[in-house]
C-alpha atoms as a PDB file:
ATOM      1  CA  UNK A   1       3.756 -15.763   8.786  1.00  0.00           C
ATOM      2  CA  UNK A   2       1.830 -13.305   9.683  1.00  0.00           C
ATOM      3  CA  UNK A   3       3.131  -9.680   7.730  1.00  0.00           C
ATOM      4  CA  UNK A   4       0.851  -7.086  10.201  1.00  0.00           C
ATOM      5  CA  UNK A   5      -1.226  -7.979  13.156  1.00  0.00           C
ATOM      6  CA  UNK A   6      -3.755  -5.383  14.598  1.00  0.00           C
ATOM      7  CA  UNK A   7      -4.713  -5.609  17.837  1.00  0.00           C
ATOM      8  CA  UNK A   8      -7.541  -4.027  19.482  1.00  0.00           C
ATOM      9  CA  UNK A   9      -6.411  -0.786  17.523  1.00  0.00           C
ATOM     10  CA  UNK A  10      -8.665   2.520  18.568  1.00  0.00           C
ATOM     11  CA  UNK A  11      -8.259   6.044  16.635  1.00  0.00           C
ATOM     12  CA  UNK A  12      -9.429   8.806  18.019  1.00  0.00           C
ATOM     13  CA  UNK A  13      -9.271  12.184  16.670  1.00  0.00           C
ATOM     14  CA  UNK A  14      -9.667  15.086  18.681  1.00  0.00           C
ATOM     15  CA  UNK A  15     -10.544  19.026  17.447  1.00  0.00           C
ATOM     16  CA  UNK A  16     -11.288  21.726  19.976  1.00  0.00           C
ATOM     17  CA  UNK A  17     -14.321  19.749  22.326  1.00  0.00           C
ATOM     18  CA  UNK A  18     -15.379  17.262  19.254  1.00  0.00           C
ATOM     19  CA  UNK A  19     -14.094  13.812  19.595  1.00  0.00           C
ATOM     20  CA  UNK A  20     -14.460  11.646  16.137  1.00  0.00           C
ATOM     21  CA  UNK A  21     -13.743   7.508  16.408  1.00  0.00           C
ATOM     22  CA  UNK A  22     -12.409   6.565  13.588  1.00  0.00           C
ATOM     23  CA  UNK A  23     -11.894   3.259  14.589  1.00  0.00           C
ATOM     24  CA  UNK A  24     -12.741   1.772  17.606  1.00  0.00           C
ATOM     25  CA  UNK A  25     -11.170  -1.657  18.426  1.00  0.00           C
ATOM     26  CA  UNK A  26     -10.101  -3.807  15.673  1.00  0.00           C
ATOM     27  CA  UNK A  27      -8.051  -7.272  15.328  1.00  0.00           C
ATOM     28  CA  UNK A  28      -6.880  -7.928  12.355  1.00  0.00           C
ATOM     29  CA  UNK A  29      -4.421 -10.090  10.775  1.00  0.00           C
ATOM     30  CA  UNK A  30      -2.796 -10.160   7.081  1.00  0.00           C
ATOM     31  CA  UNK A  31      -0.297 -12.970   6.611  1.00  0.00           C
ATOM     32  CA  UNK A  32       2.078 -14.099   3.682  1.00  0.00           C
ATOM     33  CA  UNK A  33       0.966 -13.578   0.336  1.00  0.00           C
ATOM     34  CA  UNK A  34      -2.662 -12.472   0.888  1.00  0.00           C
ATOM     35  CA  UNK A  35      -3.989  -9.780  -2.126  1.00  0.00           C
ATOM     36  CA  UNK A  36      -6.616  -8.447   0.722  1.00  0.00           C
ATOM     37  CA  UNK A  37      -9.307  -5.542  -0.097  1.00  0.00           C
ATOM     38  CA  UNK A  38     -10.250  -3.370   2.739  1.00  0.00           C
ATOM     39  CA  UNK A  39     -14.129  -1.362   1.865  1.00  0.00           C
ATOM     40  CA  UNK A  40     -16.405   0.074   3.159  1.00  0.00           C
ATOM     41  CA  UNK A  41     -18.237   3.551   2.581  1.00  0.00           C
ATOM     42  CA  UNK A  42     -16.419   7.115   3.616  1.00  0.00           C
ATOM     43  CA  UNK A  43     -15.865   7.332   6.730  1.00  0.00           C
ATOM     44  CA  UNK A  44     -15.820   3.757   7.704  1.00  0.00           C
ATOM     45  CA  UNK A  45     -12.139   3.886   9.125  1.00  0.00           C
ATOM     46  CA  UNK A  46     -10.470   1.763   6.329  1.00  0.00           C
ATOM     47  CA  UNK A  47      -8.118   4.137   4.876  1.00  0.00           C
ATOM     48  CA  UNK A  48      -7.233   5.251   8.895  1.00  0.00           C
ATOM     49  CA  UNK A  49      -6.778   1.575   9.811  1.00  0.00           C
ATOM     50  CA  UNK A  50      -4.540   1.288   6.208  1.00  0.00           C
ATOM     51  CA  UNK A  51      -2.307   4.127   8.032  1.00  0.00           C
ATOM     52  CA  UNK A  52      -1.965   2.746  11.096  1.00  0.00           C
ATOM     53  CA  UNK A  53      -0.525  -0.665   9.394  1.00  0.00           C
ATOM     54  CA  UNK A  54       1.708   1.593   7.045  1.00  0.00           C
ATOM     55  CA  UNK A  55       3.189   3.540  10.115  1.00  0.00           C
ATOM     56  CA  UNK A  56       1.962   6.929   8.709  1.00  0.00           C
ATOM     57  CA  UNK A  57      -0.160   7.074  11.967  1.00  0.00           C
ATOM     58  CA  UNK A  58      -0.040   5.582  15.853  1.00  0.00           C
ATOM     59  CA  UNK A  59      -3.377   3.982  17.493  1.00  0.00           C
ATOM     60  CA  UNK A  60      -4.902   5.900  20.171  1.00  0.00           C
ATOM     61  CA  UNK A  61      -5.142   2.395  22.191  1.00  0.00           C
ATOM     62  CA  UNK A  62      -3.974  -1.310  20.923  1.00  0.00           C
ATOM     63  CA  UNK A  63      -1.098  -2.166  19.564  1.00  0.00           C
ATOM     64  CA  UNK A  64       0.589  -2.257  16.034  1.00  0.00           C
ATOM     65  CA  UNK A  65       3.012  -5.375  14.577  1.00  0.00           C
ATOM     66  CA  UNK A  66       4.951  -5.433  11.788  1.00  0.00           C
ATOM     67  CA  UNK A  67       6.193  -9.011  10.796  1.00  0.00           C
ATOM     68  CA  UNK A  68       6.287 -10.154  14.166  1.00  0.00           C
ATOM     69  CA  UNK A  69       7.696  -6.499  15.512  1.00  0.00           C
ATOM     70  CA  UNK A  70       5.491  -4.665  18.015  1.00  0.00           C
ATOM     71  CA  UNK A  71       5.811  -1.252  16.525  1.00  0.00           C
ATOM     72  CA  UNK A  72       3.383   0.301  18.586  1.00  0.00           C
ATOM     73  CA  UNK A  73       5.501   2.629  20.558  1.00  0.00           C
ATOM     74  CA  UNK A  74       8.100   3.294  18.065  1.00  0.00           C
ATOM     75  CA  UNK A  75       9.499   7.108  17.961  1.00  0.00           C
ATOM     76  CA  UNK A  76       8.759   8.717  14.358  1.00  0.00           C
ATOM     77  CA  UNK A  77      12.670   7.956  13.156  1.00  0.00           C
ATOM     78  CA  UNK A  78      12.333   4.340  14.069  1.00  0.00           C
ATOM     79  CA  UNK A  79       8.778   4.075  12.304  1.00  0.00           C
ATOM     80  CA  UNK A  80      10.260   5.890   9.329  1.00  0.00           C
ATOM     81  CA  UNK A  81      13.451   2.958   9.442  1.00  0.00           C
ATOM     82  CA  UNK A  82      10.830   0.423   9.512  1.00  0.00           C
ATOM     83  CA  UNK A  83       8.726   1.689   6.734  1.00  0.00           C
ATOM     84  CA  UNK A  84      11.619   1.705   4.479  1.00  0.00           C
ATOM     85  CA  UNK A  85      12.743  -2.172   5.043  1.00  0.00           C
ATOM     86  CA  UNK A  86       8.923  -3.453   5.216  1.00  0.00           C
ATOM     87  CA  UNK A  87       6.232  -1.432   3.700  1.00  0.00           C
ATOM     88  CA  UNK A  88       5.687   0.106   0.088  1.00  0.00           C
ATOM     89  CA  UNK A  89       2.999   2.481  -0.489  1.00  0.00           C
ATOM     90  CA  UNK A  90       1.049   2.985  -3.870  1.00  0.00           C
ATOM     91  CA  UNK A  91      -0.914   6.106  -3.533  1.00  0.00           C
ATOM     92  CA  UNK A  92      -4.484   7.470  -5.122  1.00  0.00           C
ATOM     93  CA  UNK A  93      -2.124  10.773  -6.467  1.00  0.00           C
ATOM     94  CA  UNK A  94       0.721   8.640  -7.616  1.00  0.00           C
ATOM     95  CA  UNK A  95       2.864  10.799  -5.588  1.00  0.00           C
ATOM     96  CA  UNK A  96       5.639  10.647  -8.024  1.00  0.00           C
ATOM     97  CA  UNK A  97       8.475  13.129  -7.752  1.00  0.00           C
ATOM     98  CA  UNK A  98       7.584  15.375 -10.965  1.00  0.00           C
ATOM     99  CA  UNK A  99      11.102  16.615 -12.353  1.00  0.00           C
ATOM    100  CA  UNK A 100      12.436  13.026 -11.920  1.00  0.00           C
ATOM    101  CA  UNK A 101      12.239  10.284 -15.093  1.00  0.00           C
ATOM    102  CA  UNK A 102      10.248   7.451 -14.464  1.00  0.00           C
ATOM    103  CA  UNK A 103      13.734   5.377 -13.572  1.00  0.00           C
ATOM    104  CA  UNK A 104      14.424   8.197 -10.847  1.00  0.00           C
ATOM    105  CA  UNK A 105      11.755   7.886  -9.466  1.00  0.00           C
ATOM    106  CA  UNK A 106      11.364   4.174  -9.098  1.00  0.00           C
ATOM    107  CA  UNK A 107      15.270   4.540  -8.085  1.00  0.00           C
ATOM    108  CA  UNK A 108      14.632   6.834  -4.910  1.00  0.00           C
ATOM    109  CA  UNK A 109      13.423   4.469  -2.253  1.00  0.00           C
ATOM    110  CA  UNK A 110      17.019   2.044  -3.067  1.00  0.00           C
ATOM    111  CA  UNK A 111      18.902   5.906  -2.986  1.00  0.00           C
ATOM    112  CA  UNK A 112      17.483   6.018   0.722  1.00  0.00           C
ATOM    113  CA  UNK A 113      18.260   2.605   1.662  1.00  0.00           C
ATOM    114  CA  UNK A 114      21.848   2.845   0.177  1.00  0.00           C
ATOM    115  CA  UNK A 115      21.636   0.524  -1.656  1.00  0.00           C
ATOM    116  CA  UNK A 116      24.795   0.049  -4.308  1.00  0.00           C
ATOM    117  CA  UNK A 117      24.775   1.885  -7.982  1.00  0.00           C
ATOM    118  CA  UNK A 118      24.940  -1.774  -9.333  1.00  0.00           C
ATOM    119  CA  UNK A 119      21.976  -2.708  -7.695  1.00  0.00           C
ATOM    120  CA  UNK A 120      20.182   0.034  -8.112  1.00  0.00           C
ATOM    121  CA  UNK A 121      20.685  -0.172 -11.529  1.00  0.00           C
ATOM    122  CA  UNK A 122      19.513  -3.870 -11.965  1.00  0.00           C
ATOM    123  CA  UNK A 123      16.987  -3.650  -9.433  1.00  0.00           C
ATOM    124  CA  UNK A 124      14.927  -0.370 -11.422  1.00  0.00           C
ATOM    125  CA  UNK A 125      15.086  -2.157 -14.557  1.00  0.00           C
ATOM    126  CA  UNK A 126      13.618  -4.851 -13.269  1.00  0.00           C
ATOM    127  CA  UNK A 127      11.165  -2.983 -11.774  1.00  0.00           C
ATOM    128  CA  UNK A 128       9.998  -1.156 -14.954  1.00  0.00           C
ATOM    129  CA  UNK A 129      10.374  -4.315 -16.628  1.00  0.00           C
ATOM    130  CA  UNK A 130       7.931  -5.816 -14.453  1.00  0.00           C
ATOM    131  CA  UNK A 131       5.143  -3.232 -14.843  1.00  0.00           C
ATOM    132  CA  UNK A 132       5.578  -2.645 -19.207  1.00  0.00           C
ATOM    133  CA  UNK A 133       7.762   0.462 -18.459  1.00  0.00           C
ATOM    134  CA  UNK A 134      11.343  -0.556 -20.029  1.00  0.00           C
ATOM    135  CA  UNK A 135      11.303   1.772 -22.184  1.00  0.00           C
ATOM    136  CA  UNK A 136       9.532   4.624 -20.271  1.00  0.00           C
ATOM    137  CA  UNK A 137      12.321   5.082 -17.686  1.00  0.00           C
ATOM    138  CA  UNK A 138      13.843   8.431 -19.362  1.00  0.00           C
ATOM    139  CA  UNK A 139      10.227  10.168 -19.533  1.00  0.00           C
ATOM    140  CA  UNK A 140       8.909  12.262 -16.645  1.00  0.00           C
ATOM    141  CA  UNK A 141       5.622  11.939 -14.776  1.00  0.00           C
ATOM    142  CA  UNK A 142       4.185  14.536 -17.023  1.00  0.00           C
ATOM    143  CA  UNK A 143       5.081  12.834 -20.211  1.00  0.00           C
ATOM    144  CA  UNK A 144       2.964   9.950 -19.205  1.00  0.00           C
ATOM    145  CA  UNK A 145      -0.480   8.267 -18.848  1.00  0.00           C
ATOM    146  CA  UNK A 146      -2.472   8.835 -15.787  1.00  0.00           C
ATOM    147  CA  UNK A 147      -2.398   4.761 -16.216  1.00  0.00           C
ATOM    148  CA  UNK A 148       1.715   4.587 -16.652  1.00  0.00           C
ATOM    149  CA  UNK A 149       2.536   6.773 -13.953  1.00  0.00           C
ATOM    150  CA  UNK A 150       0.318   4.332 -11.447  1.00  0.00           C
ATOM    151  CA  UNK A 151       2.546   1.932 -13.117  1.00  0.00           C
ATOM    152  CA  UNK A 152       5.791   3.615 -12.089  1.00  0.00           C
ATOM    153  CA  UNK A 153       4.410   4.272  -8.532  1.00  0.00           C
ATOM    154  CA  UNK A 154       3.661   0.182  -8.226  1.00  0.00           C
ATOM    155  CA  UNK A 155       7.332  -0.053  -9.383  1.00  0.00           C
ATOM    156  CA  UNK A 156       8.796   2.274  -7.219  1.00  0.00           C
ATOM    157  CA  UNK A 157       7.088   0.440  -3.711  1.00  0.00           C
ATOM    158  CA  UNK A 158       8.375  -3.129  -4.847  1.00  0.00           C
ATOM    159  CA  UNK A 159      11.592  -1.991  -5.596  1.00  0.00           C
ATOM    160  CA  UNK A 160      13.248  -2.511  -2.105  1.00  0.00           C
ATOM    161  CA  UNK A 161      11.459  -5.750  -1.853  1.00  0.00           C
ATOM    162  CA  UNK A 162       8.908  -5.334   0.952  1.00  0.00           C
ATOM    163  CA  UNK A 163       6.577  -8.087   2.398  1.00  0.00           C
ATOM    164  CA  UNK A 164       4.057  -5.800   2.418  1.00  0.00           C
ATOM    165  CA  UNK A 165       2.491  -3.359  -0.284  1.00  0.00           C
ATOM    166  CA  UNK A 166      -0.346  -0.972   0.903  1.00  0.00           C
ATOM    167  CA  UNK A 167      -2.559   0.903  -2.191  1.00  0.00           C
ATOM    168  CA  UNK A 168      -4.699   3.488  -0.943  1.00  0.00           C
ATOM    169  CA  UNK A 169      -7.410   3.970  -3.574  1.00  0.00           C
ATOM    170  CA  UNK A 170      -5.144   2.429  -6.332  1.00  0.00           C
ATOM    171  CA  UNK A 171      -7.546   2.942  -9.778  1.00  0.00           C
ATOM    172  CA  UNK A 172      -9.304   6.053  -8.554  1.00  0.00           C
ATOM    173  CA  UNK A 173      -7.899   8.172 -10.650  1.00  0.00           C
ATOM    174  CA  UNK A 174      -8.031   6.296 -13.762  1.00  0.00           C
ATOM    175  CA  UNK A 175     -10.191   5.084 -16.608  1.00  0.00           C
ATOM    176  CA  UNK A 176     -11.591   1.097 -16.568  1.00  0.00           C
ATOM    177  CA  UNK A 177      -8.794   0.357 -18.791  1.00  0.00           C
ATOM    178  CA  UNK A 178      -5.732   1.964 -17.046  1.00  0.00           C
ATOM    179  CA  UNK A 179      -7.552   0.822 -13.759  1.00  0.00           C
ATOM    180  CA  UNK A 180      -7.954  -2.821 -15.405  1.00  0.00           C
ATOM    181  CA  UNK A 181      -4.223  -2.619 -16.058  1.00  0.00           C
ATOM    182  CA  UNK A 182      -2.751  -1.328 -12.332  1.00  0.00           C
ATOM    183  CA  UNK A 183      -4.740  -4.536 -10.823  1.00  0.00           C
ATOM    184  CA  UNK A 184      -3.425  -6.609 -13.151  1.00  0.00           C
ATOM    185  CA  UNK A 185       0.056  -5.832 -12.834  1.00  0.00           C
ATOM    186  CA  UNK A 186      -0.532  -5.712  -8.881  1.00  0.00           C
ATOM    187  CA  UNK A 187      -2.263  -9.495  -8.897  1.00  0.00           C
ATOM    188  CA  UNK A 188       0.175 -10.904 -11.268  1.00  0.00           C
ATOM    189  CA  UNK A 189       3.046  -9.019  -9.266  1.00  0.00           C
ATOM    190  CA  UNK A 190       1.306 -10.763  -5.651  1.00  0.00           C
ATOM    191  CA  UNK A 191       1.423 -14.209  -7.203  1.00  0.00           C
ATOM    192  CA  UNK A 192       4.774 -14.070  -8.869  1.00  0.00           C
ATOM    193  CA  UNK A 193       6.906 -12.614  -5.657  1.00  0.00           C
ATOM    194  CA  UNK A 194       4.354 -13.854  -2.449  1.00  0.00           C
ATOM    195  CA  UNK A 195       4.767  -9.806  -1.809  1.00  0.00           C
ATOM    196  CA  UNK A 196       1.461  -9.270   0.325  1.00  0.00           C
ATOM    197  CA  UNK A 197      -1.324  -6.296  -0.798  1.00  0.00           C
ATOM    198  CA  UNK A 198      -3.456  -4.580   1.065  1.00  0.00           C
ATOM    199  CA  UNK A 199      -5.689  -1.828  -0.444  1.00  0.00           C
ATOM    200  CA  UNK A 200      -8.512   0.490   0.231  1.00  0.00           C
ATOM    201  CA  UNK A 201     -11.244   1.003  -2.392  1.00  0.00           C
ATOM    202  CA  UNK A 202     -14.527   1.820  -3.274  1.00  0.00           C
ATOM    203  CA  UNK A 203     -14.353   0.480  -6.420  1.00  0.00           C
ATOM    204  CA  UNK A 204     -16.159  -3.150  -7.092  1.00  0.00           C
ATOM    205  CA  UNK A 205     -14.147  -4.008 -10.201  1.00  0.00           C
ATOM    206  CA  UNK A 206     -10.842  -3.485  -7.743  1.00  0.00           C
ATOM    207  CA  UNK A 207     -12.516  -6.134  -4.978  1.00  0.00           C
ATOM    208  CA  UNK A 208     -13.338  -8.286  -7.187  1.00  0.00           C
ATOM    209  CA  UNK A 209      -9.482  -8.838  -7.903  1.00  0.00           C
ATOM    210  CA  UNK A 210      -9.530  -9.497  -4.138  1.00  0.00           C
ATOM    211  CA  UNK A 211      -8.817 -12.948  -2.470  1.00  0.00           C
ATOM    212  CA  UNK A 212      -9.930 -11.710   0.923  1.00  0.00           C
ATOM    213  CA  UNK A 213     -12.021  -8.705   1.863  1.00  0.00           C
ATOM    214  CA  UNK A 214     -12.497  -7.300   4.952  1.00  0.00           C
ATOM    215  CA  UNK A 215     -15.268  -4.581   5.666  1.00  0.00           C
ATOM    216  CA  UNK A 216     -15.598  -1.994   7.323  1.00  0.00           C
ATOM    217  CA  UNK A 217     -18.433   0.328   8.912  1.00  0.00           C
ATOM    218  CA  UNK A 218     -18.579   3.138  11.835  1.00  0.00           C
ATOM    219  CA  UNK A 219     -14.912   2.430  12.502  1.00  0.00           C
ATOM    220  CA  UNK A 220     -15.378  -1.868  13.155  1.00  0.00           C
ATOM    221  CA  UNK A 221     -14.669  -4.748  10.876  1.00  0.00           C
ATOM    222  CA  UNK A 222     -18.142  -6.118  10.361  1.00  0.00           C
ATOM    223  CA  UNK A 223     -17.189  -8.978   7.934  1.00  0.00           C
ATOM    224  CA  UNK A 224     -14.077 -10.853   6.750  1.00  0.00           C
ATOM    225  CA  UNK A 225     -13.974 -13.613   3.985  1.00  0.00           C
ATOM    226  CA  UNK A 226     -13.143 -14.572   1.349  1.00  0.00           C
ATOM    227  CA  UNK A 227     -13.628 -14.016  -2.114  1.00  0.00           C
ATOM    228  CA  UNK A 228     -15.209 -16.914  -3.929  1.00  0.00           C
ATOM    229  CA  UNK A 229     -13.677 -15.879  -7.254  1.00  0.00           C
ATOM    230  CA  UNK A 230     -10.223 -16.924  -6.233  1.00  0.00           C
END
């Protein structure tokens, strides 16, 4: 099944006169499963075509699906609904909430889907569980590792179950050890569930990890395979 399909997806960005293509007409297609590496150098359009697929931004022409919804010409509340049943997000920054314990934070996303105490409760601790943090979940983001709050951040976009994680830089902030340990958390994490990855890197030891990659250059793909290694 296919978990986003891009089709003939423009972005255009516009300031004063000065028009800038950021992309300018991609397909592409991510199905069930796939741990797929989008590259290319700055400026290529790969992290704008990772926000169109995460619904943090609209095409300028094509259209948008999201397991088999057109989402396209959704208003901002119904992108936001759809974001939080479909898509996790695992930022360069970590973007974790900084007066809330590693269990908080990994706890918000269920908090906005309502999901029960009881859950909630089994569903964190299996999250931190999952990524070597069971017994990190009373600590804050600044009592831990650049490498252990990643951690938490992978945590906290699998815990409402999504089809479909999206890293943005994922190891750029870390050392090769704490970068080394992110991927192999996510890989292990992709082959255990069948949750599907999609990231955005410049780092080689990150696509090698890959199973697909897909490159990109003046805002086109220019080549899609796969990766021999897997």
């Amino acid at each position: 099944m296919e978990v986003t399909k891009i089709n003939q997806a423009t972005r255009v960005f516009k300031i004063g006169e000065i028009e800038t293509k950021a992309l300018r007409g991609v397909d592409l297609s991510v199905t069930d499963g796939e741990f797929t590496a989008l590259v290319g150098p700055s400026g290529s359009g790969k992290t704008t075509l990772l926000q169109l697929i995460g619904l943090l931004d609209q095409p300028t022409s094509g259209s948008v699906f999201i397991n088999g919804q057109d989402a396209t010409n959704l208003n901002r509340n119904q992108r936001a609904d759809l974001r939080k049943s479909a898509i996790g997000f695992v930022f360069q920054f970590f973007a974790l909430i900084p007066t809330l314990t590693a269990y908080e934070n990994v706890e918000m996303p269920l908090l906005l889907n309502n999901t029960k105490p009881a859950d909630r409760k089994k569903r964190v601790n299996e999250m931190l569980e999952a990524v070597g943090l069971a017994d990190r979940g009373h600590h804050r983001p600044d009592q831990l590792s650049g490498g252990q709050q990643q951690r938490v951040a992978v945590a906290r976009a699998l815990a409402t179950n999504p089809k479909l994680i999206l890293a943005d830089e994922p190891t750029a902030n870390l050392d090769s050890e704490n970068g080394k340990q992110v991927m192999d958390i996510m890989q292990r994490l992709n082959k255990e569930t069948g949750v599907t990855f999609v990231f955005a890197t410049h780092d080689p030891r990150v696509i090698g990890y890959a199973n697909r990659v897909v490159t990109l250059e003046d805002g086109l793909i220019t080549k899609d395979s796969k990766n021999g290694k897997h």
